[in-house]
Every structure is written in C-alpha cells, then in structure tokens.
PDB file of N, CA and C in Angstrom:
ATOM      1  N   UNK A   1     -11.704  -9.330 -10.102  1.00  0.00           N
ATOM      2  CA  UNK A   1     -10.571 -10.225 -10.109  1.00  0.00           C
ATOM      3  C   UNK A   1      -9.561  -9.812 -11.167  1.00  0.00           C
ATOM      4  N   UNK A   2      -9.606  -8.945 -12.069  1.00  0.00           N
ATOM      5  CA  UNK A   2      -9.037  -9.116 -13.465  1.00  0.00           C
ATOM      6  C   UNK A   2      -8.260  -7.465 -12.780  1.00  0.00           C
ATOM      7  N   UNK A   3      -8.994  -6.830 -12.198  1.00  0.00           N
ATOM      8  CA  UNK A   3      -8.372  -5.678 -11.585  1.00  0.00           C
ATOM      9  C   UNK A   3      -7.257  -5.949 -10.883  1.00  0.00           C
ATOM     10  N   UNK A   4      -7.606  -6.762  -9.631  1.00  0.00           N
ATOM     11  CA  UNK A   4      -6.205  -7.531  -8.790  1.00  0.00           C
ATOM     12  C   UNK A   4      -5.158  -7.879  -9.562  1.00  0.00           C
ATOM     13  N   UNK A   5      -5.567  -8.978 -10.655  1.00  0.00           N
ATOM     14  CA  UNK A   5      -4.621  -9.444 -11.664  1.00  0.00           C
ATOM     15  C   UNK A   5      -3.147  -8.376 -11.642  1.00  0.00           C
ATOM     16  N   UNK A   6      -4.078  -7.516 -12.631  1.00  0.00           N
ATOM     17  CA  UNK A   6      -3.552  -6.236 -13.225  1.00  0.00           C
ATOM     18  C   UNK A   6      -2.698  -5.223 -12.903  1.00  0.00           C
ATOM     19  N   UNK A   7      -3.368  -5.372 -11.285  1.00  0.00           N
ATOM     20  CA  UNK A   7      -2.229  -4.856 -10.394  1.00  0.00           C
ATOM     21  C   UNK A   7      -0.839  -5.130  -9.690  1.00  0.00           C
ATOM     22  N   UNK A   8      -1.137  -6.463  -9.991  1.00  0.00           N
ATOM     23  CA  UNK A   8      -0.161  -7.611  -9.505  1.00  0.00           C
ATOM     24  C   UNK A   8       0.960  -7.689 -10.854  1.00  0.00           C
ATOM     25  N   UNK A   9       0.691  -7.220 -11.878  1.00  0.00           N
ATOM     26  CA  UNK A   9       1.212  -7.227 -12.834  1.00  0.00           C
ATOM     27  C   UNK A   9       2.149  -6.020 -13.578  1.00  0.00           C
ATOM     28  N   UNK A  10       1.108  -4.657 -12.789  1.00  0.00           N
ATOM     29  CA  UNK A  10       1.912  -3.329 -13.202  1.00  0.00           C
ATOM     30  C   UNK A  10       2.729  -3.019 -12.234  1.00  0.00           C
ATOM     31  N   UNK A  11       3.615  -2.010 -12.609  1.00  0.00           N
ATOM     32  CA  UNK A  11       4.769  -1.581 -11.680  1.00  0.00           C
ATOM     33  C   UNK A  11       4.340  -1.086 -10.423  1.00  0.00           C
ATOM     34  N   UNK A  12       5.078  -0.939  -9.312  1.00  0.00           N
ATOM     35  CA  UNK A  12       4.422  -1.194  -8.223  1.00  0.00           C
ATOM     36  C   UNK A  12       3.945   0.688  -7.965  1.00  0.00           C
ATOM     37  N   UNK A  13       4.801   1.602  -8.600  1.00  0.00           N
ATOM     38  CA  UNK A  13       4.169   2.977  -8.774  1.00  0.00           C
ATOM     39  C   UNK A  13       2.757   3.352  -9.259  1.00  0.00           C
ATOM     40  N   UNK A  14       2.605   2.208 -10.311  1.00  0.00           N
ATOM     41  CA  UNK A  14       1.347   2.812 -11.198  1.00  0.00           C
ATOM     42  C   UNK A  14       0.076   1.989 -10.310  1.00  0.00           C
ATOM     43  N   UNK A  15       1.009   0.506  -9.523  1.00  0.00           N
ATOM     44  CA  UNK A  15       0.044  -0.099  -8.414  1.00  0.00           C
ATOM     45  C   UNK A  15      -0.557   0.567  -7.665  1.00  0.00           C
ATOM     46  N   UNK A  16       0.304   1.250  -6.503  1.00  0.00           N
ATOM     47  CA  UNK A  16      -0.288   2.287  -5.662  1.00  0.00           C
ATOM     48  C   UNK A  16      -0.927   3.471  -5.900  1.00  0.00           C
ATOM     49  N   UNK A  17      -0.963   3.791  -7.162  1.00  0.00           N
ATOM     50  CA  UNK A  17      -1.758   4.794  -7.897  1.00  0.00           C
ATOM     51  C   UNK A  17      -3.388   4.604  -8.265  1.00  0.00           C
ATOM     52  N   UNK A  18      -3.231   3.217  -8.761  1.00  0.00           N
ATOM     53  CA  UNK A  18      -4.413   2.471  -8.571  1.00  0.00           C
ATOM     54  C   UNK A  18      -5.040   2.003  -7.410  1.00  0.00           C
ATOM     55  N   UNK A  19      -4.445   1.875  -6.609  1.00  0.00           N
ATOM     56  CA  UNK A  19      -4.887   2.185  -5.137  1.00  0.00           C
ATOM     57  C   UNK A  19      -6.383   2.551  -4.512  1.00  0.00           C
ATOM     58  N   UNK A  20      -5.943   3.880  -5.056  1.00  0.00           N
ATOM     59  CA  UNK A  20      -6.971   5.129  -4.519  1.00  0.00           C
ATOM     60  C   UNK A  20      -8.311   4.962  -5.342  1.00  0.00           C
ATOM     61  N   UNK A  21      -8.372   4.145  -6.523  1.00  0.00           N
ATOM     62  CA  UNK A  21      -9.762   3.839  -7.088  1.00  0.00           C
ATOM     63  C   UNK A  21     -10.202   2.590  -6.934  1.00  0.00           C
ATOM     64  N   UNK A  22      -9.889   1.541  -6.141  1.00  0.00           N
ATOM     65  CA  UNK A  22     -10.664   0.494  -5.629  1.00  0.00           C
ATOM     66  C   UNK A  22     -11.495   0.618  -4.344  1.00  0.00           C
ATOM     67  N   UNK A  23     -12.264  -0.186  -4.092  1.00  0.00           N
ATOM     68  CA  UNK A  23     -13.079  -0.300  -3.341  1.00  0.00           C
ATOM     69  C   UNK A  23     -12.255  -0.567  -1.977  1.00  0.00           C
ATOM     70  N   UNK A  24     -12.837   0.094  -0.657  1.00  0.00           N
ATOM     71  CA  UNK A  24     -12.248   0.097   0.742  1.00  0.00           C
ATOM     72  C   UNK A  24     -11.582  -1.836   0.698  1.00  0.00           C
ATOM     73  N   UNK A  25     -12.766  -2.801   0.601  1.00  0.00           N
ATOM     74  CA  UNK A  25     -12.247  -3.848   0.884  1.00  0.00           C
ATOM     75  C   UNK A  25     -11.013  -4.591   0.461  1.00  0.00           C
ATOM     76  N   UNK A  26     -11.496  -4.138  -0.919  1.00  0.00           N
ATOM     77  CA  UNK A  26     -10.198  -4.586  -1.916  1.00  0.00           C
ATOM     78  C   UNK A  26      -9.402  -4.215  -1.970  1.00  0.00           C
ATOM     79  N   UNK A  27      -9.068  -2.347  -1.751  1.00  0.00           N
ATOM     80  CA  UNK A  27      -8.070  -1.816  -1.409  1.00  0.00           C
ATOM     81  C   UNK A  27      -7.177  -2.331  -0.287  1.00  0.00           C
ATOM     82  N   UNK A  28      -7.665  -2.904   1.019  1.00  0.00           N
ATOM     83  CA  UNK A  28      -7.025  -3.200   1.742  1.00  0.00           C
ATOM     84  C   UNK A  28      -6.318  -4.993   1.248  1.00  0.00           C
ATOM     85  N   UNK A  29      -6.865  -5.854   0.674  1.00  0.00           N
ATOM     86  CA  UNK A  29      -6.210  -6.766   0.493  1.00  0.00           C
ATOM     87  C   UNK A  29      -5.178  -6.834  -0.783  1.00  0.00           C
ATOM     88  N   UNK A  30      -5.344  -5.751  -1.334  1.00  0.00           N
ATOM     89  CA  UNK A  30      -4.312  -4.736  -2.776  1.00  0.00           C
ATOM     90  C   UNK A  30      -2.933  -4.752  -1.666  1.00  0.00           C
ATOM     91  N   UNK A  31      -3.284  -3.672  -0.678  1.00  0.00           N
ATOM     92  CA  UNK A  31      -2.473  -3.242   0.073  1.00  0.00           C
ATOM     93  C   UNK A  31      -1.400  -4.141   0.515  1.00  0.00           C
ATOM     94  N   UNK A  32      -1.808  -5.038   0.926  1.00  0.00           N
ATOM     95  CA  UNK A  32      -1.110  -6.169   1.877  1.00  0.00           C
ATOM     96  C   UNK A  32      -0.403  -6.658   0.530  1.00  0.00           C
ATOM     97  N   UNK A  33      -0.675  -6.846  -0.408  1.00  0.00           N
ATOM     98  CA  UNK A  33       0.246  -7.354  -1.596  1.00  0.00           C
ATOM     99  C   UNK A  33       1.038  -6.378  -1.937  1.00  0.00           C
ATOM    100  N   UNK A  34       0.568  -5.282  -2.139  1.00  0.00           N
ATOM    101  CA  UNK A  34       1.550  -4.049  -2.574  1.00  0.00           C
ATOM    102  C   UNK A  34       3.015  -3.770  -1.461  1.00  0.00           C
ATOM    103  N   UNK A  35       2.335  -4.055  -0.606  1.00  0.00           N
ATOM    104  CA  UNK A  35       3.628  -3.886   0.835  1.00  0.00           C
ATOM    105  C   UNK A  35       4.484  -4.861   0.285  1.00  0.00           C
ATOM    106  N   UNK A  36       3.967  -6.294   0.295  1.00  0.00           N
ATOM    107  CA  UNK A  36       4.958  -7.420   0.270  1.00  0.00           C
ATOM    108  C   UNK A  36       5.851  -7.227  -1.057  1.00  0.00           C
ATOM    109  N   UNK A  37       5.785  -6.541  -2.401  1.00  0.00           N
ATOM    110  CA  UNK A  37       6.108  -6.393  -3.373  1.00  0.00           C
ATOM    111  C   UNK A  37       7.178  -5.282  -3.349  1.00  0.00           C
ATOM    112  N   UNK A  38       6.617  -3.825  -2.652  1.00  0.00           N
ATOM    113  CA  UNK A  38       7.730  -2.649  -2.010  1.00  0.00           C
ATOM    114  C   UNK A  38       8.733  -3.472  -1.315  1.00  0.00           C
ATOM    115  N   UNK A  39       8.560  -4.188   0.057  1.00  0.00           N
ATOM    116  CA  UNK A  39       9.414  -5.369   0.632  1.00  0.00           C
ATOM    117  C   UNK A  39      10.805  -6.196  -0.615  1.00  0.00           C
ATOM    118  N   UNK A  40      10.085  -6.736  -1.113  1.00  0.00           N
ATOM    119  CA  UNK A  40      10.831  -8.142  -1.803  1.00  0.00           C
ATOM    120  C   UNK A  40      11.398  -7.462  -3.297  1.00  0.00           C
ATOM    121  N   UNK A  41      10.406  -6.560  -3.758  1.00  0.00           N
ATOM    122  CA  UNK A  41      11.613  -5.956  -4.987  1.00  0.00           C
ATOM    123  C   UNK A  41      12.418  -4.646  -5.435  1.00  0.00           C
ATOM    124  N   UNK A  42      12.255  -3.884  -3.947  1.00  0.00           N
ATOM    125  CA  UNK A  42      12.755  -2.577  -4.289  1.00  0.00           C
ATOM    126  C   UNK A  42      14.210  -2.928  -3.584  1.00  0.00           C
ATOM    127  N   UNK A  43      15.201  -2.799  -3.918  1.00  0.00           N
ATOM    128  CA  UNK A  43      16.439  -2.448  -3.182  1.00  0.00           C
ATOM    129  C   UNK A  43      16.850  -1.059  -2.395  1.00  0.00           C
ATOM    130  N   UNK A  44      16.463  -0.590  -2.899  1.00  0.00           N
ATOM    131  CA  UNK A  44      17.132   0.787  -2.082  1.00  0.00           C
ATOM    132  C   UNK A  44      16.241   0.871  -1.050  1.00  0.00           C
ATOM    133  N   UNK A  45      16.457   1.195   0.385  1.00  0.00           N
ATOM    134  CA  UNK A  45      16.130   0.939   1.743  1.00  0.00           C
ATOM    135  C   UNK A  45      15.642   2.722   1.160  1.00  0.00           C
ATOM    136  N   UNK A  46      15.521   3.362   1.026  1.00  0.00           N
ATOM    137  CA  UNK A  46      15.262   5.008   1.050  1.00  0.00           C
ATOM    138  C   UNK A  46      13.782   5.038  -0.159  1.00  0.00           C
ATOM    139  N   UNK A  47      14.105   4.254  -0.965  1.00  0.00           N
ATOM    140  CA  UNK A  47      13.068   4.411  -2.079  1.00  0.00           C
ATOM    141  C   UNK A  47      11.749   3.590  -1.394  1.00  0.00           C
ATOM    142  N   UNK A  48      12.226   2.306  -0.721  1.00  0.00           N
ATOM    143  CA  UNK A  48      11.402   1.129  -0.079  1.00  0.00           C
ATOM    144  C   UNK A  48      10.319   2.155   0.916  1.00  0.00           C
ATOM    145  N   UNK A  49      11.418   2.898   1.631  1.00  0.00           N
ATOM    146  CA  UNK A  49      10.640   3.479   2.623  1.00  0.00           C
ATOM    147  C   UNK A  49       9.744   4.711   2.345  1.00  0.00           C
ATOM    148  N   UNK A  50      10.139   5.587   1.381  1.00  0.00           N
ATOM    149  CA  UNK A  50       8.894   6.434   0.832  1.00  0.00           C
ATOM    150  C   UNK A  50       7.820   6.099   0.387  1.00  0.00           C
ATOM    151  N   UNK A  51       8.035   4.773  -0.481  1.00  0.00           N
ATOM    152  CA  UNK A  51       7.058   4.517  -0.913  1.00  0.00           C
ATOM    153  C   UNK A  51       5.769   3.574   0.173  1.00  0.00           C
ATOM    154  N   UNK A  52       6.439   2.602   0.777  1.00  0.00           N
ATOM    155  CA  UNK A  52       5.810   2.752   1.969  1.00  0.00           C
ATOM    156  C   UNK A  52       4.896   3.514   2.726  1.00  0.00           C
ATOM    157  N   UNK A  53       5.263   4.983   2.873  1.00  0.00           N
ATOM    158  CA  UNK A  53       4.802   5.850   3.795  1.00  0.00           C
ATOM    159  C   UNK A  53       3.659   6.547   2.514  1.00  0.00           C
ATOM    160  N   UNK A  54       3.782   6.684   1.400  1.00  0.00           N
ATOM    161  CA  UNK A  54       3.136   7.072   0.356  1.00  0.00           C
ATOM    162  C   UNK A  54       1.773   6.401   0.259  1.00  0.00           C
ATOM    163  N   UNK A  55       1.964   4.899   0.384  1.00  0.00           N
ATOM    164  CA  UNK A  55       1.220   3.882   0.718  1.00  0.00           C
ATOM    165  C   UNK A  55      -0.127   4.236   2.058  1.00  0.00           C
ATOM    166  N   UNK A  56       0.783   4.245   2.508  1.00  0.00           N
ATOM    167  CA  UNK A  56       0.461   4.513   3.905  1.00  0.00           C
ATOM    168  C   UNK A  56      -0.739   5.806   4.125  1.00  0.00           C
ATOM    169  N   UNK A  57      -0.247   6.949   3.380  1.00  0.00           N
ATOM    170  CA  UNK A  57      -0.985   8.138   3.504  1.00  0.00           C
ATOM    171  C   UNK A  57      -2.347   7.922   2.462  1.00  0.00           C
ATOM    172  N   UNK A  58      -1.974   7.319   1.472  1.00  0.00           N
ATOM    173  CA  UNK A  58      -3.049   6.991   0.593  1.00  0.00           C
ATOM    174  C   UNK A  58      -4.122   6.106   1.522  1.00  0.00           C
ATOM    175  N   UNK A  59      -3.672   5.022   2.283  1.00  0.00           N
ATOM    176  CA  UNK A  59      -4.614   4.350   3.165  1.00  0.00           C
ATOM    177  C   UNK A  59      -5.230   5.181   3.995  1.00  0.00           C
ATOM    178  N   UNK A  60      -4.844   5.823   4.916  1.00  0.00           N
ATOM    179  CA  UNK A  60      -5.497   7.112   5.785  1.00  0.00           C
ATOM    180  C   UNK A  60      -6.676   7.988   5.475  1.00  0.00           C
ATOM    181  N   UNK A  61      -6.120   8.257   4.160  1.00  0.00           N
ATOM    182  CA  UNK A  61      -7.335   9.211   3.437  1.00  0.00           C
ATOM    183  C   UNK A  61      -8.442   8.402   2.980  1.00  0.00           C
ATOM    184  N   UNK A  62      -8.116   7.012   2.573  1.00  0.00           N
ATOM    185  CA  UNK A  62      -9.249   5.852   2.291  1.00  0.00           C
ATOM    186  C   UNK A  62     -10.091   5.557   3.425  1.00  0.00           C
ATOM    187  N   UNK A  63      -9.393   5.258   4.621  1.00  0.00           N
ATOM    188  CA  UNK A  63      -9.762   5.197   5.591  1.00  0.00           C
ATOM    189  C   UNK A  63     -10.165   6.014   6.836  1.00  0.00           C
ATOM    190  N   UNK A  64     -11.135   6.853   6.717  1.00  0.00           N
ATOM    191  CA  UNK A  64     -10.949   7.970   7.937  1.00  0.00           C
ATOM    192  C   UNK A  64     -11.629   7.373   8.908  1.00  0.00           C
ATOM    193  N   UNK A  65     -11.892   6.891   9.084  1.00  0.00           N
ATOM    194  CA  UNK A  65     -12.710   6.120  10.333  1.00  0.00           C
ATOM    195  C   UNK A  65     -10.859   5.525  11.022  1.00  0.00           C
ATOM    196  N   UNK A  66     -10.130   5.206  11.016  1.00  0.00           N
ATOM    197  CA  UNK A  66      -9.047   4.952  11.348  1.00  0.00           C
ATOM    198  C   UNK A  66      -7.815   5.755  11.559  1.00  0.00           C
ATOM    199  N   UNK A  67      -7.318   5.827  12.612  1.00  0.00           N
ATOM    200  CA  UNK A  67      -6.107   6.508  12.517  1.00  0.00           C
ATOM    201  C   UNK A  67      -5.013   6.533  11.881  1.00  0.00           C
ATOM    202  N   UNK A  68      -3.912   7.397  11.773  1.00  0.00           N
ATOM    203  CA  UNK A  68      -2.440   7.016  11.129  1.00  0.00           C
ATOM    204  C   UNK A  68      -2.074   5.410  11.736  1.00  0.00           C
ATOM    205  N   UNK A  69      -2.109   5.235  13.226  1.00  0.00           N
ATOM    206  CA  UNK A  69      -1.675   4.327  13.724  1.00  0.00           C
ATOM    207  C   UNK A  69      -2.373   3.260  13.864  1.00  0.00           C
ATOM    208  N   UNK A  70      -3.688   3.391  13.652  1.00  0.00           N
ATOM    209  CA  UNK A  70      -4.175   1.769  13.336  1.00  0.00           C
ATOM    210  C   UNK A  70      -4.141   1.678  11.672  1.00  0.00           C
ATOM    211  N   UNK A  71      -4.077   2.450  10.999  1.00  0.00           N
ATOM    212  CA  UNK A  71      -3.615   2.180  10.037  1.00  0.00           C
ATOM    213  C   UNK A  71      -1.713   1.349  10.195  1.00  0.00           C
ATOM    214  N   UNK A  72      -1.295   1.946  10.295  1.00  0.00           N
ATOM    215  CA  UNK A  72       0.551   1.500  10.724  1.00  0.00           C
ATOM    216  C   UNK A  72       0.500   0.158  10.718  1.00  0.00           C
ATOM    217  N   UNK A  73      -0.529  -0.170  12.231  1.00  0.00           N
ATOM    218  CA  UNK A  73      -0.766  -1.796  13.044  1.00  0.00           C
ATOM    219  C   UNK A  73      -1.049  -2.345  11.549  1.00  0.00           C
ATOM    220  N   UNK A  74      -2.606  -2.236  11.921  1.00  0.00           N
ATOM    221  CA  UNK A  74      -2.784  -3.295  10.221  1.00  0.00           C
ATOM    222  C   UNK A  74      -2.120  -3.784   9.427  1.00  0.00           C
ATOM    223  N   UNK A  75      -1.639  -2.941   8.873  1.00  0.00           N
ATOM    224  CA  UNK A  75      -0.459  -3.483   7.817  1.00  0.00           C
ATOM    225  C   UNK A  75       1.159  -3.073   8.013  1.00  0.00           C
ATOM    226  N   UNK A  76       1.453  -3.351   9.162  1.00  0.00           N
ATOM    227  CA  UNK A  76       2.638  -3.532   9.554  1.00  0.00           C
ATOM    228  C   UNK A  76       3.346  -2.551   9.645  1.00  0.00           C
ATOM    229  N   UNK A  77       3.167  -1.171   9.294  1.00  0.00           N
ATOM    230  CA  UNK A  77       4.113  -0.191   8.845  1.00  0.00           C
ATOM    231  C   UNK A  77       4.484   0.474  10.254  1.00  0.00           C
ATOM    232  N   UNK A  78       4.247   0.280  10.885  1.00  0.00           N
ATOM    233  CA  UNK A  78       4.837   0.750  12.371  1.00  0.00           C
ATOM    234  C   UNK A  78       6.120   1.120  12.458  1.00  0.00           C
ATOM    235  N   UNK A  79       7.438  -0.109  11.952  1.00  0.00           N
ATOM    236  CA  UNK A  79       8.336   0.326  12.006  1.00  0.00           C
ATOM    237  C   UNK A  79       8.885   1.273  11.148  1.00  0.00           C
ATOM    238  N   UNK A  80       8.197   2.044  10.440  1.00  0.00           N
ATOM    239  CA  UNK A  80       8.784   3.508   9.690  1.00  0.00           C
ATOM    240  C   UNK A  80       8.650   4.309  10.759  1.00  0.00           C
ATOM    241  N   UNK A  81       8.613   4.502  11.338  1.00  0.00           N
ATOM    242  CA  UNK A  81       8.262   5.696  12.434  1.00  0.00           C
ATOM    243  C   UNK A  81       9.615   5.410  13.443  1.00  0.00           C
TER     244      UNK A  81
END
C-alpha cells in the first residue's frame, strides 16, 4: 500500500519507471491510475501520447501471455493507433 501511495505521489516519469518492478496484479491497477494521471495532467497532446505508448510497451513485456491489442482493450489505449 505505501508503494501505491508513493507512486501516486511521484512524477508520473519516475511512476512509469516504477512500473516495471511491481507485481503483475498491482502493476495493472498502478496502470489504470497512471493512464488517468498522463490523461488529466499532461498538456501537450504529443508528450500525453508517447508516454502513453511507453506505458503501453512496458505493459506488453509484463504481460506476455497477452497481446499488444488486448493489452490496448484493457486499458483503453486503442485509440493511439
């Protein structure tokens, strides 16, 4: 819990960095916060969207049992493509 916190708290770069060392489950409910945070506080539509897809690739490699595109579904990222 104090991990989530923490993440919720650091910048959303050093967030998704932290990412890649949580656990599959937690990673994915990280995720869904990390999106909504890229969403609601990045302004630049170009920065929003790399990081997004950055996001995105980091999930893939977490997840290999899953595709790019059920990865996408899940957490919404479909419309980058």
């Amino acid at each position: 819990m104090d991990e989530l916190e923490n993440l919720n708290q650091s910048s959303i770069g050093l967030a998704t960095v932290q990412l890649i060392t949580l656990p599959e489950a937690e990673a994915i409910d990280v995720t869904r916060q990390l999106i909504q945070r890229v969403r609601n506080e990045l302004t630049s539509d170009q920065k929003s969207e790399e990081l997004l897809q950055l996001i995105e690739t980091v999930l893939v490699y977490m997840l290999p049992r899953l595709s790019r595109r059920e990865v996408e579904a899940m957490f919404s990222l479909d419309e980058l493509n």
